[in-house]
N, C-alpha and C. Protein backbone atom coordinates (compact mmCIF):
# COMPACT_ATOMS: atom_id res chain seq x y z
N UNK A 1 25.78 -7.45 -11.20
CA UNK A 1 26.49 -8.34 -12.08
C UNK A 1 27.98 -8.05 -11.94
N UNK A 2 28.79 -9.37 -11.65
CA UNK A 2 30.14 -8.54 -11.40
C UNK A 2 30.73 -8.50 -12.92
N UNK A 3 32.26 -8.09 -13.38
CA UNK A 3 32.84 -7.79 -14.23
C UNK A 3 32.91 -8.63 -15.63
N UNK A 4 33.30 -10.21 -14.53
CA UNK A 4 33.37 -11.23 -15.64
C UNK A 4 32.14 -11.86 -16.41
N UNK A 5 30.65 -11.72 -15.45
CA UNK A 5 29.79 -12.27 -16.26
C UNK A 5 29.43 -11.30 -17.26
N UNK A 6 29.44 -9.67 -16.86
CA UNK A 6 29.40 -8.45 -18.38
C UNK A 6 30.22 -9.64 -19.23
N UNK A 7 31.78 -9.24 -19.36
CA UNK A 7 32.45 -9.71 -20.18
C UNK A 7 31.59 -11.13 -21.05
N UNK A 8 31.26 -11.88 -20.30
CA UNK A 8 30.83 -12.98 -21.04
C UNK A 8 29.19 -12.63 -21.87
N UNK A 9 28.58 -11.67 -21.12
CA UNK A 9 27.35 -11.30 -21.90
C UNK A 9 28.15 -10.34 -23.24
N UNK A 10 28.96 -9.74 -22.90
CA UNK A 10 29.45 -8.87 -24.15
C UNK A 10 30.28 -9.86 -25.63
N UNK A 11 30.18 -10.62 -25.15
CA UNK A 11 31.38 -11.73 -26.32
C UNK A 11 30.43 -12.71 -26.75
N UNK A 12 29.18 -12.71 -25.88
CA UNK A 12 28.26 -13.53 -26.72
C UNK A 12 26.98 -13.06 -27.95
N UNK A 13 26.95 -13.78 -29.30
CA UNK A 13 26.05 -13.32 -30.25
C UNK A 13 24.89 -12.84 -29.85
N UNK A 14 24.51 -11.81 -30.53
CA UNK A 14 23.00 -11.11 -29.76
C UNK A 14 21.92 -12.36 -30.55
N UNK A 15 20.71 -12.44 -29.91
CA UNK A 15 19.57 -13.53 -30.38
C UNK A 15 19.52 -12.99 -32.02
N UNK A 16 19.39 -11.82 -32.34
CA UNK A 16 19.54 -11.39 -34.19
C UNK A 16 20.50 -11.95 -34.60
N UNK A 17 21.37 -11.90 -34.46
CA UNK A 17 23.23 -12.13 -35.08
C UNK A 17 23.04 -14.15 -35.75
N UNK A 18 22.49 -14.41 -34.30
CA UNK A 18 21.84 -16.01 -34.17
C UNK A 18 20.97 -16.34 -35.24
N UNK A 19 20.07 -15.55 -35.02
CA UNK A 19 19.12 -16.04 -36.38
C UNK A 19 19.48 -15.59 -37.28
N UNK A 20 20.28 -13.85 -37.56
CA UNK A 20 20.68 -14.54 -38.91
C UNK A 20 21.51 -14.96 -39.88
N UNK A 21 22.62 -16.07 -39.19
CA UNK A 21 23.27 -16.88 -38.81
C UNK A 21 22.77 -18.48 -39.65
N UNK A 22 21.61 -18.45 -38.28
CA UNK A 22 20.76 -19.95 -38.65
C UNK A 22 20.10 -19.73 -40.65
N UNK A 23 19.37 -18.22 -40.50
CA UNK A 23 18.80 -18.24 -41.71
C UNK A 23 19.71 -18.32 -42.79
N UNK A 24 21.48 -17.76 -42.84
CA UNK A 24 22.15 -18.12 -43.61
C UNK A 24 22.75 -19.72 -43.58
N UNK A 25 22.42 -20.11 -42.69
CA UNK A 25 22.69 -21.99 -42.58
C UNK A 25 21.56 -22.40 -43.54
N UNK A 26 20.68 -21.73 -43.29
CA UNK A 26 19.30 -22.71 -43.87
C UNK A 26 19.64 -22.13 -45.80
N UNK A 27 20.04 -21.15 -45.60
CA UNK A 27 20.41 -20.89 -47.41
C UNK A 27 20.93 -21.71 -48.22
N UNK A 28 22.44 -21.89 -47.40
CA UNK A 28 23.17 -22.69 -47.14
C UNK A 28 22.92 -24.32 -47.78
N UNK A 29 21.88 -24.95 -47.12
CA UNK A 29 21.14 -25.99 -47.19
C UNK A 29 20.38 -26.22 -48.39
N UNK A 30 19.23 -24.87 -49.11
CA UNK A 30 19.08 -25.03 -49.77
C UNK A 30 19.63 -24.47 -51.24
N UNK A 31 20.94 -24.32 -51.21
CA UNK A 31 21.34 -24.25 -52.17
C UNK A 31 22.35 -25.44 -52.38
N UNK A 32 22.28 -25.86 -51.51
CA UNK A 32 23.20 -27.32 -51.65
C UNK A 32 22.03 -28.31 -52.49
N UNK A 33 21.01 -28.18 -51.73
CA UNK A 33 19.45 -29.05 -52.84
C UNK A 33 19.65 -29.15 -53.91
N UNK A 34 20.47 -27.54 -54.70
CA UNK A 34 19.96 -27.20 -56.05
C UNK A 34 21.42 -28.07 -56.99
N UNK A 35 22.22 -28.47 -56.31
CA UNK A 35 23.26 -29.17 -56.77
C UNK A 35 23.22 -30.13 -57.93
N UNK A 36 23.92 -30.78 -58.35
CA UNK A 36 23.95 -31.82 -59.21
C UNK A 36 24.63 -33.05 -58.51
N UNK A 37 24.26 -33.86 -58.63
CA UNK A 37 24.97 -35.10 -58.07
C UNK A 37 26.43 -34.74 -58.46
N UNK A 38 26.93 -34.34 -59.08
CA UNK A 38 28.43 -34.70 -59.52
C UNK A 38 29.00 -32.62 -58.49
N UNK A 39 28.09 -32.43 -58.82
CA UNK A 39 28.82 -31.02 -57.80
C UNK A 39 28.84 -31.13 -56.59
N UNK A 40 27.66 -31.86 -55.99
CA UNK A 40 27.71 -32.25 -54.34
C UNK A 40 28.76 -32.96 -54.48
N UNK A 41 29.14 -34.24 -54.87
CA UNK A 41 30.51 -34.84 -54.80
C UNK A 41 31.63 -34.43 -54.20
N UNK A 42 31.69 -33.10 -55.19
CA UNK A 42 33.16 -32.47 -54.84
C UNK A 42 33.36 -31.39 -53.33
N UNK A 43 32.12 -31.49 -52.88
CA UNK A 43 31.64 -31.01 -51.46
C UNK A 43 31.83 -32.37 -50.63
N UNK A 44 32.77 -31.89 -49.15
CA UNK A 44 33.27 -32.74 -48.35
C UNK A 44 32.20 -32.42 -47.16
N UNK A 45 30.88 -33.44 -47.24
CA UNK A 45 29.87 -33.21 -46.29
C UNK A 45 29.54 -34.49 -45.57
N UNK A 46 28.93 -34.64 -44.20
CA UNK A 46 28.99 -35.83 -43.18
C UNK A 46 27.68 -36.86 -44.22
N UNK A 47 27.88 -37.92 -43.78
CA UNK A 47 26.97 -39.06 -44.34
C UNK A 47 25.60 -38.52 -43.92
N UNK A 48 25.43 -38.26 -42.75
CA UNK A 48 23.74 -37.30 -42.29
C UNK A 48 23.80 -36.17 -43.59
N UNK A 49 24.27 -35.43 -43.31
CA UNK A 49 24.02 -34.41 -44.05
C UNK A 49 23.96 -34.21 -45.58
N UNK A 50 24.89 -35.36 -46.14
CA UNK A 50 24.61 -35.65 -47.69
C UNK A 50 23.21 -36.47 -47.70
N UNK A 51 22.99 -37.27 -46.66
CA UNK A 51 21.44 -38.11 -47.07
C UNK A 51 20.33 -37.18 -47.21
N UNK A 52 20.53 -36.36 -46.20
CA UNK A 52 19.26 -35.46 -45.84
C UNK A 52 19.36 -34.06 -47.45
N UNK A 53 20.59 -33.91 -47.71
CA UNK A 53 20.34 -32.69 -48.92
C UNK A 53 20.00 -33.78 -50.11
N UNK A 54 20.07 -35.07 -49.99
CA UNK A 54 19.77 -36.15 -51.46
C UNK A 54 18.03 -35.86 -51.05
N UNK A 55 17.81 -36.06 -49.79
CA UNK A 55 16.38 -36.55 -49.06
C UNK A 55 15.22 -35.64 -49.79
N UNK A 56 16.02 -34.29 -49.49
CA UNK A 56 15.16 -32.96 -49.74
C UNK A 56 14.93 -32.32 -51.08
N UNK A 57 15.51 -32.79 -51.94
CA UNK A 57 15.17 -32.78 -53.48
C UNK A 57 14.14 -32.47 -54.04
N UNK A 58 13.56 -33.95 -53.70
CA UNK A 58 12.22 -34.85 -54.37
C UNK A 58 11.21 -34.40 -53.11
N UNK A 59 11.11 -33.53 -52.53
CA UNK A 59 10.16 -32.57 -51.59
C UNK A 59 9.02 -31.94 -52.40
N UNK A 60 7.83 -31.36 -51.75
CA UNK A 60 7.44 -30.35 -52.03
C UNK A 60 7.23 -29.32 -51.26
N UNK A 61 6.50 -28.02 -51.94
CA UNK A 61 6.88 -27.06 -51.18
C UNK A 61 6.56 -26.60 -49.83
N UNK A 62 5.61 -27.31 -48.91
CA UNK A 62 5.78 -27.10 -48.15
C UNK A 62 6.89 -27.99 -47.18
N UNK A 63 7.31 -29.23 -47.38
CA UNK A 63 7.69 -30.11 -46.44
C UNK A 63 9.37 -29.83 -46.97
N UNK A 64 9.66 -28.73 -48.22
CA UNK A 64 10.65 -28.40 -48.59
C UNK A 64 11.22 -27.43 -47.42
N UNK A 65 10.71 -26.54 -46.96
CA UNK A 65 10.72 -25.26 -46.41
C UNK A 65 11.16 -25.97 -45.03
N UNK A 66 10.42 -26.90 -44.29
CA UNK A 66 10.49 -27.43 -43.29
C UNK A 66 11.99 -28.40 -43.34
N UNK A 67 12.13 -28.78 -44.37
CA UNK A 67 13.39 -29.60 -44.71
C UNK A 67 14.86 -28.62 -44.60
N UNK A 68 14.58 -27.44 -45.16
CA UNK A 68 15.33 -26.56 -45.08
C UNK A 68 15.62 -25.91 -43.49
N UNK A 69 14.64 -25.92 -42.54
CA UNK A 69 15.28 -25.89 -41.67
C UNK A 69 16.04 -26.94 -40.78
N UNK A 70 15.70 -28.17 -41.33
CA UNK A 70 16.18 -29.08 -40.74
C UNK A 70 17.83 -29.07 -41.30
N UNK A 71 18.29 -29.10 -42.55
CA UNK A 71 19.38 -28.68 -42.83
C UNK A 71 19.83 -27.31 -42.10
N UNK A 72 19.09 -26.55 -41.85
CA UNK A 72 20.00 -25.47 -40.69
C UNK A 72 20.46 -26.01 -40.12
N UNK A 73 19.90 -27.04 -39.30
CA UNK A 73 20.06 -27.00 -37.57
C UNK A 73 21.27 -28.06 -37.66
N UNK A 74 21.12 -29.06 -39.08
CA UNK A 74 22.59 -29.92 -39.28
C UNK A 74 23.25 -28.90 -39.57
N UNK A 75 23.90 -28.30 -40.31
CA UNK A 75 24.64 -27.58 -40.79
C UNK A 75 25.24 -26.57 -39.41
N UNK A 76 24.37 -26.52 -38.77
CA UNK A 76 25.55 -25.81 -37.07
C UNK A 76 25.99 -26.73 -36.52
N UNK A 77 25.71 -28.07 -36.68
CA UNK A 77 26.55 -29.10 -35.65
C UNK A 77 27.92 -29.51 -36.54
N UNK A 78 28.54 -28.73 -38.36
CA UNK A 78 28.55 -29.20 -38.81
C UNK A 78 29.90 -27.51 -38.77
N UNK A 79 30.70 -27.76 -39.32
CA UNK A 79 32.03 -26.67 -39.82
C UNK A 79 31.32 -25.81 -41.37
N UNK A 80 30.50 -25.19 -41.15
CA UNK A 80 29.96 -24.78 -42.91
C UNK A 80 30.68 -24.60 -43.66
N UNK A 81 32.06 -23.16 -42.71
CA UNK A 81 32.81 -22.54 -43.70
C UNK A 81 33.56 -23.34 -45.13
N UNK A 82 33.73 -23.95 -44.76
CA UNK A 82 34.89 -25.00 -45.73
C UNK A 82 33.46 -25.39 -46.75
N UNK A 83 32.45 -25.48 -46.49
CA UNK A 83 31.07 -25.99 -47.32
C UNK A 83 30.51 -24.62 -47.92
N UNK A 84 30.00 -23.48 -47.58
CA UNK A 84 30.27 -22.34 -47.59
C UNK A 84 31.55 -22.00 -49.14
N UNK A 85 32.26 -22.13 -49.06
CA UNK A 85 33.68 -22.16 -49.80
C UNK A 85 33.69 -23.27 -50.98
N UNK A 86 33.26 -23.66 -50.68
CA UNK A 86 33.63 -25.04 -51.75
C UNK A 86 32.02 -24.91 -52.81
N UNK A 87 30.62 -24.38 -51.75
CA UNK A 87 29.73 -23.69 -52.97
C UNK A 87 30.11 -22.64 -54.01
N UNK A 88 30.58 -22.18 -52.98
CA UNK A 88 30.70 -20.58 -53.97
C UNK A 88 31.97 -21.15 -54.85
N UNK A 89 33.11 -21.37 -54.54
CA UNK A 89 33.85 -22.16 -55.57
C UNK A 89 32.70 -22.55 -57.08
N UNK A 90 32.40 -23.52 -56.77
CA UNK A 90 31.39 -23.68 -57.63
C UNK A 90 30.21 -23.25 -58.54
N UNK A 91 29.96 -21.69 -58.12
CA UNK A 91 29.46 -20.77 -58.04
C UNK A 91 30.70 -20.02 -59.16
N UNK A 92 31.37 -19.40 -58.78
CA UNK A 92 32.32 -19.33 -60.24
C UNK A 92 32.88 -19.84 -61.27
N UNK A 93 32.62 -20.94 -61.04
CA UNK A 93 33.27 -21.66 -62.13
C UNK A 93 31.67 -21.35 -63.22
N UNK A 94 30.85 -21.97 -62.15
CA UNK A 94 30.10 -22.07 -63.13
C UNK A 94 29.49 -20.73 -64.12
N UNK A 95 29.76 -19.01 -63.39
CA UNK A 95 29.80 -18.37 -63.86
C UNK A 95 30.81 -17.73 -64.64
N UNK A 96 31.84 -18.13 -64.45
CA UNK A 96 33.26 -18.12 -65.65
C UNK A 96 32.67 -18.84 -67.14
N UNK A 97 32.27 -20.64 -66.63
CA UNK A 97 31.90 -21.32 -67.81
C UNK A 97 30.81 -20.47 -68.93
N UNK A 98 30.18 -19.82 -67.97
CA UNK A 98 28.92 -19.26 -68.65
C UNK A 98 29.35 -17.73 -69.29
N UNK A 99 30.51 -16.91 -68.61
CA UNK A 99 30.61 -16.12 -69.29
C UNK A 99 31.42 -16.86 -70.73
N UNK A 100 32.72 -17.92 -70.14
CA UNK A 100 33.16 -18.20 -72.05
C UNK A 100 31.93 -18.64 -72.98
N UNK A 101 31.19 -19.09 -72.37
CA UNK A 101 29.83 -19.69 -73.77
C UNK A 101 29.29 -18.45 -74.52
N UNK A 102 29.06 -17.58 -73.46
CA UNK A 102 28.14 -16.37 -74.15
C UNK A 102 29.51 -15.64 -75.13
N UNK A 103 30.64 -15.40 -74.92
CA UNK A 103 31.91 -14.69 -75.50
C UNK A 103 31.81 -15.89 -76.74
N UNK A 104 31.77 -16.73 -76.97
CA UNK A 104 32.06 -17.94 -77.98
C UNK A 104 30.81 -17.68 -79.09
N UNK A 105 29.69 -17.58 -78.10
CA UNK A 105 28.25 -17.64 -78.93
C UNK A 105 28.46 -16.21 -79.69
N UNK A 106 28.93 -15.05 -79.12
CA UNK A 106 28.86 -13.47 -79.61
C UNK A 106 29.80 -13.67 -81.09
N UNK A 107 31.24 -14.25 -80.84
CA UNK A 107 31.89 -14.92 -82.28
C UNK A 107 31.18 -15.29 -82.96
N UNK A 108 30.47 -16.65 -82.63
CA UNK A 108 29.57 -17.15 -83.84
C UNK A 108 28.53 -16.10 -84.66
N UNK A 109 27.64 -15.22 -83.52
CA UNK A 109 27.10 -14.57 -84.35
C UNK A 109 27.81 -13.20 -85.38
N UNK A 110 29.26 -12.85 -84.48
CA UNK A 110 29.86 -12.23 -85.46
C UNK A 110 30.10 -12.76 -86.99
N UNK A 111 30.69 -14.08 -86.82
CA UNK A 111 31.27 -14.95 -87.73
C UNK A 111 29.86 -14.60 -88.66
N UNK A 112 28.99 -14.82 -88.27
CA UNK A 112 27.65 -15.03 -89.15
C UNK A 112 27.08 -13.69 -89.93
N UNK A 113 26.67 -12.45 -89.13
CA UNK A 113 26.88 -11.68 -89.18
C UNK A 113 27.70 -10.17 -90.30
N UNK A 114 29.49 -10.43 -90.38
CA UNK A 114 30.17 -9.89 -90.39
C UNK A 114 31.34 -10.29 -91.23
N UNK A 115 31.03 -11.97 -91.47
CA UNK A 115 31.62 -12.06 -92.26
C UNK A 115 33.41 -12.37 -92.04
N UNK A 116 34.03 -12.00 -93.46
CA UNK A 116 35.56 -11.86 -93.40
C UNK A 116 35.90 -10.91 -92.53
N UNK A 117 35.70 -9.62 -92.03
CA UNK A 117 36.06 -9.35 -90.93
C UNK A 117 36.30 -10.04 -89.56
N UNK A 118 35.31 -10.77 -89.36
CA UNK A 118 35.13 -11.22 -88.07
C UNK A 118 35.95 -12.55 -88.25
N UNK A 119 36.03 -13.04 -89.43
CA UNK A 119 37.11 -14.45 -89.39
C UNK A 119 38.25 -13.93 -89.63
N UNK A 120 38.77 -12.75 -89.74
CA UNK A 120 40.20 -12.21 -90.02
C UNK A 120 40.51 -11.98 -88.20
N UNK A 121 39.16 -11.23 -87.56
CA UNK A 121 39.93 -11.05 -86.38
C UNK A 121 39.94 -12.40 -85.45
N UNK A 122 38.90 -13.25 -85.79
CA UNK A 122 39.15 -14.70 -84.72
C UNK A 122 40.18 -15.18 -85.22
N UNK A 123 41.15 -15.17 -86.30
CA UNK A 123 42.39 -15.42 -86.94
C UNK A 123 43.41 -15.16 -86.40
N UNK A 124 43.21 -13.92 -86.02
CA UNK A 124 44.35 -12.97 -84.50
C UNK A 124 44.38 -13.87 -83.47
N UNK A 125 43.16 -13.49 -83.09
CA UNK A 125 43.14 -14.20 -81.86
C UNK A 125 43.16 -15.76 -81.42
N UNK A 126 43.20 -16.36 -82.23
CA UNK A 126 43.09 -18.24 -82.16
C UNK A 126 44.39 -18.13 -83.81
N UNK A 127 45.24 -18.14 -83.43
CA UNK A 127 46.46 -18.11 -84.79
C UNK A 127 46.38 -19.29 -85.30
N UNK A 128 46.20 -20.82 -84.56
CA UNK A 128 46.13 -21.70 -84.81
C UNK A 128 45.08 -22.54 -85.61
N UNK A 129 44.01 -21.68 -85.69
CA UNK A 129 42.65 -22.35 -85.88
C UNK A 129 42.64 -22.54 -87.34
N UNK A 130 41.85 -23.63 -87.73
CA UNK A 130 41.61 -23.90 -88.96
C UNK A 130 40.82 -23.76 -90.32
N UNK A 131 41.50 -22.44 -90.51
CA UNK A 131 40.52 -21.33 -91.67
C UNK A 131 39.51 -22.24 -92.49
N UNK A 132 39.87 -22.94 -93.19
CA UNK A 132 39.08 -23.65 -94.39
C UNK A 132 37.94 -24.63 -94.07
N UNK A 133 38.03 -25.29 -92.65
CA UNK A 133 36.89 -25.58 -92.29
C UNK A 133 35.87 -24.65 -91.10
N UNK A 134 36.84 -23.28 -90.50
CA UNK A 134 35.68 -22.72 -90.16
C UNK A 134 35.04 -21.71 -91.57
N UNK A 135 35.67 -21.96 -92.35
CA UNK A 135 34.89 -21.16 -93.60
C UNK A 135 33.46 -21.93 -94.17
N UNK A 136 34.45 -22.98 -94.17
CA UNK A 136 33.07 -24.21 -94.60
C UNK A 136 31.62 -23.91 -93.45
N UNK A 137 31.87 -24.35 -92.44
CA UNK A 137 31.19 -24.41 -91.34
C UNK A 137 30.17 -22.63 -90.95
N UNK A 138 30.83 -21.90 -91.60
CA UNK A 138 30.19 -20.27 -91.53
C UNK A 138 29.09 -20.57 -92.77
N UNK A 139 30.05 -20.87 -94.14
CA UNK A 139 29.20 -21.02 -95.26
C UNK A 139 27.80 -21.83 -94.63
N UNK A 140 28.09 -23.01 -94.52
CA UNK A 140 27.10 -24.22 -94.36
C UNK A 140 25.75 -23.18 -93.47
N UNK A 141 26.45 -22.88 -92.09
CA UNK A 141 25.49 -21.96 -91.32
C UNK A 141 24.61 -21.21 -92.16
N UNK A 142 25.23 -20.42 -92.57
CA UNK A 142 24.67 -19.25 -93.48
C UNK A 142 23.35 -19.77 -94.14
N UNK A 143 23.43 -21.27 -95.03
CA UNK A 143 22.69 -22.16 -95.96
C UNK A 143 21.77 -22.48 -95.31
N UNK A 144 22.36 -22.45 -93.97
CA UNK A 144 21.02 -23.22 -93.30
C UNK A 144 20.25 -22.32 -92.86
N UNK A 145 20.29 -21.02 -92.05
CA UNK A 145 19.78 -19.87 -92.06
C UNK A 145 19.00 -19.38 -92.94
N UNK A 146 19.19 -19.32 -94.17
CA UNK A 146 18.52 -19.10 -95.37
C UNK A 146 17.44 -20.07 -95.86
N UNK A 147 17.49 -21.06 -95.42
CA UNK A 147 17.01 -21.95 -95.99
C UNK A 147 16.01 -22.25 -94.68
N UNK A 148 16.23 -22.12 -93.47
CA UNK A 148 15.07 -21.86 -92.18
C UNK A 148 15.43 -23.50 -91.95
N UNK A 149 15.99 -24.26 -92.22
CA UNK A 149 16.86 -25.10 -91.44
C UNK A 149 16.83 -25.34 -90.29
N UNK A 150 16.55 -27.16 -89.54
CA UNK A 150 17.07 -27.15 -88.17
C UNK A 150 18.72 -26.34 -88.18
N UNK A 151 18.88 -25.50 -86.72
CA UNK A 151 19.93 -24.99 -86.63
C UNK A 151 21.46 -26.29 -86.58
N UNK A 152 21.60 -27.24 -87.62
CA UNK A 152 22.58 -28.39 -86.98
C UNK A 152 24.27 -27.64 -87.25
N UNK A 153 23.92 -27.03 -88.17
CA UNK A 153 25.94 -26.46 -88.60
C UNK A 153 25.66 -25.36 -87.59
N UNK A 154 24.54 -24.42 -87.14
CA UNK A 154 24.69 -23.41 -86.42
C UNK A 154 25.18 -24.00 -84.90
N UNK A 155 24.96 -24.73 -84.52
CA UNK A 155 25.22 -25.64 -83.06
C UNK A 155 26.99 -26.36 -83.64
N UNK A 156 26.99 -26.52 -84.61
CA UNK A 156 28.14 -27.09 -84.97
C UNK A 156 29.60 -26.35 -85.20
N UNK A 157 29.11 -25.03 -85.33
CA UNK A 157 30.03 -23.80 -85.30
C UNK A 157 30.40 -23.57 -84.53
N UNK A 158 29.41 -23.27 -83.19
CA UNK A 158 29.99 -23.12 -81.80
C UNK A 158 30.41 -24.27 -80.97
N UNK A 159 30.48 -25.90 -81.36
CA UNK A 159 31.37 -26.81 -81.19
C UNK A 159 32.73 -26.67 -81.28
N UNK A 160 32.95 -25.82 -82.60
CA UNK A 160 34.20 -25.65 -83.03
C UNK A 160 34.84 -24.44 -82.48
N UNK A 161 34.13 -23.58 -82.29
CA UNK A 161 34.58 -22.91 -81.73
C UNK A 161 34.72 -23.16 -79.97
N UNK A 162 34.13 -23.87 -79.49
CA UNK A 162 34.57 -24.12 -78.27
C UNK A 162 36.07 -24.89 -77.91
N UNK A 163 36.04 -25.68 -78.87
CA UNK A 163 37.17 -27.30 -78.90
C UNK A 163 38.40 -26.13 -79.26
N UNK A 164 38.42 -24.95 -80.08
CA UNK A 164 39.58 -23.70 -80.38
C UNK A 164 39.72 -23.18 -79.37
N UNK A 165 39.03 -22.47 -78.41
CA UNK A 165 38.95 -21.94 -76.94
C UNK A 165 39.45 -22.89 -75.72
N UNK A 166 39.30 -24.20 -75.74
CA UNK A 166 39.56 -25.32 -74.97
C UNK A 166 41.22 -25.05 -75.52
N UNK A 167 41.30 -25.45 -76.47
CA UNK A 167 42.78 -25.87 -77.31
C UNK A 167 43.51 -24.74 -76.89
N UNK A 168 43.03 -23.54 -76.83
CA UNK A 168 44.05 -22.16 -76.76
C UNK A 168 44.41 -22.14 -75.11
N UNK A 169 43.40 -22.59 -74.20
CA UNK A 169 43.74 -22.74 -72.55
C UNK A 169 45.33 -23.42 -72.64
């Protein structure tokens, strides 16, 4: 073998590297499945390749699996990285969104909980917020709690407290 064909065997992916490559394409694919119409949107993907991840949805599990490799094999004729990037994008947000809900929900149950303490310190922290109806809205909770109540002021607390968290961004 002379020098240059080494060189070219040395710069090329070993058959492992390849597959698992393809098997992260095929991930790839099906985590694009798990999307929402309005999150695929904001993913810049070819007309083939958005039909075929709409296609593979409404699958089952075996002809899913098989679908999934068929999205591999698009997805190499296809630039992933930028697709790749724009999931995981999406992928934090949506775990940011989910950490403020659970931080919002932990208030409410303080609020519930704890009382004037806990509305003295969300007072600190949201300066703006509007004492007399989250007092109302704690009270009401409370009533309904006691009373074994659909939860409607308890869902209605953490409304308010979200629209204060929105407002403070």
């Amino acid at each position: 073998m002379d020098p240059d064909e080494q060189d070219i065997l040395n710069e090329a992916p070993s058959k492992s590297a390849r597959k698992r490559e393809h098997r992260a394409l095929q991930e790839l694919g099906s985590e694009l499945m798990t999307l929402s119409n309005v999150e695929l949107g904001h993913i810049a993907l070819s007309a083939e390749l958005r039909q075929a991840v709409e296609a593979g949805r409404s699958m089952k599990k075996g002809a899913r699996a098989r679908h999934v490799r068929h999205l591999g094999n698009l997805l190499v004729r296809e630039d992933a990285e930028p697709i790749r990037a724009a999931v995981d994008g999406l992928r934090r947000v949506n775990a940011r969104d989910a950490a403020r809900l659970h931080r919002l929900e932990r208030w409410r149950e303080r609020l519930l909980d704890d009382g004037d303490g806990a509305l003295g310190a969300l007072v600190d922290e949201y300066p703006s917020i509007d004492r007399q109806q989250l007092r109302a809205l704690v009270r009401a909770a409370h009533e309904e709690r006691a009373k074994g109540a659909p939860p409607r002021r308890f869902r209605e607390l953490l409304r308010f407290l979200r629209a204060i968290d929105e407002g403070a961004d």
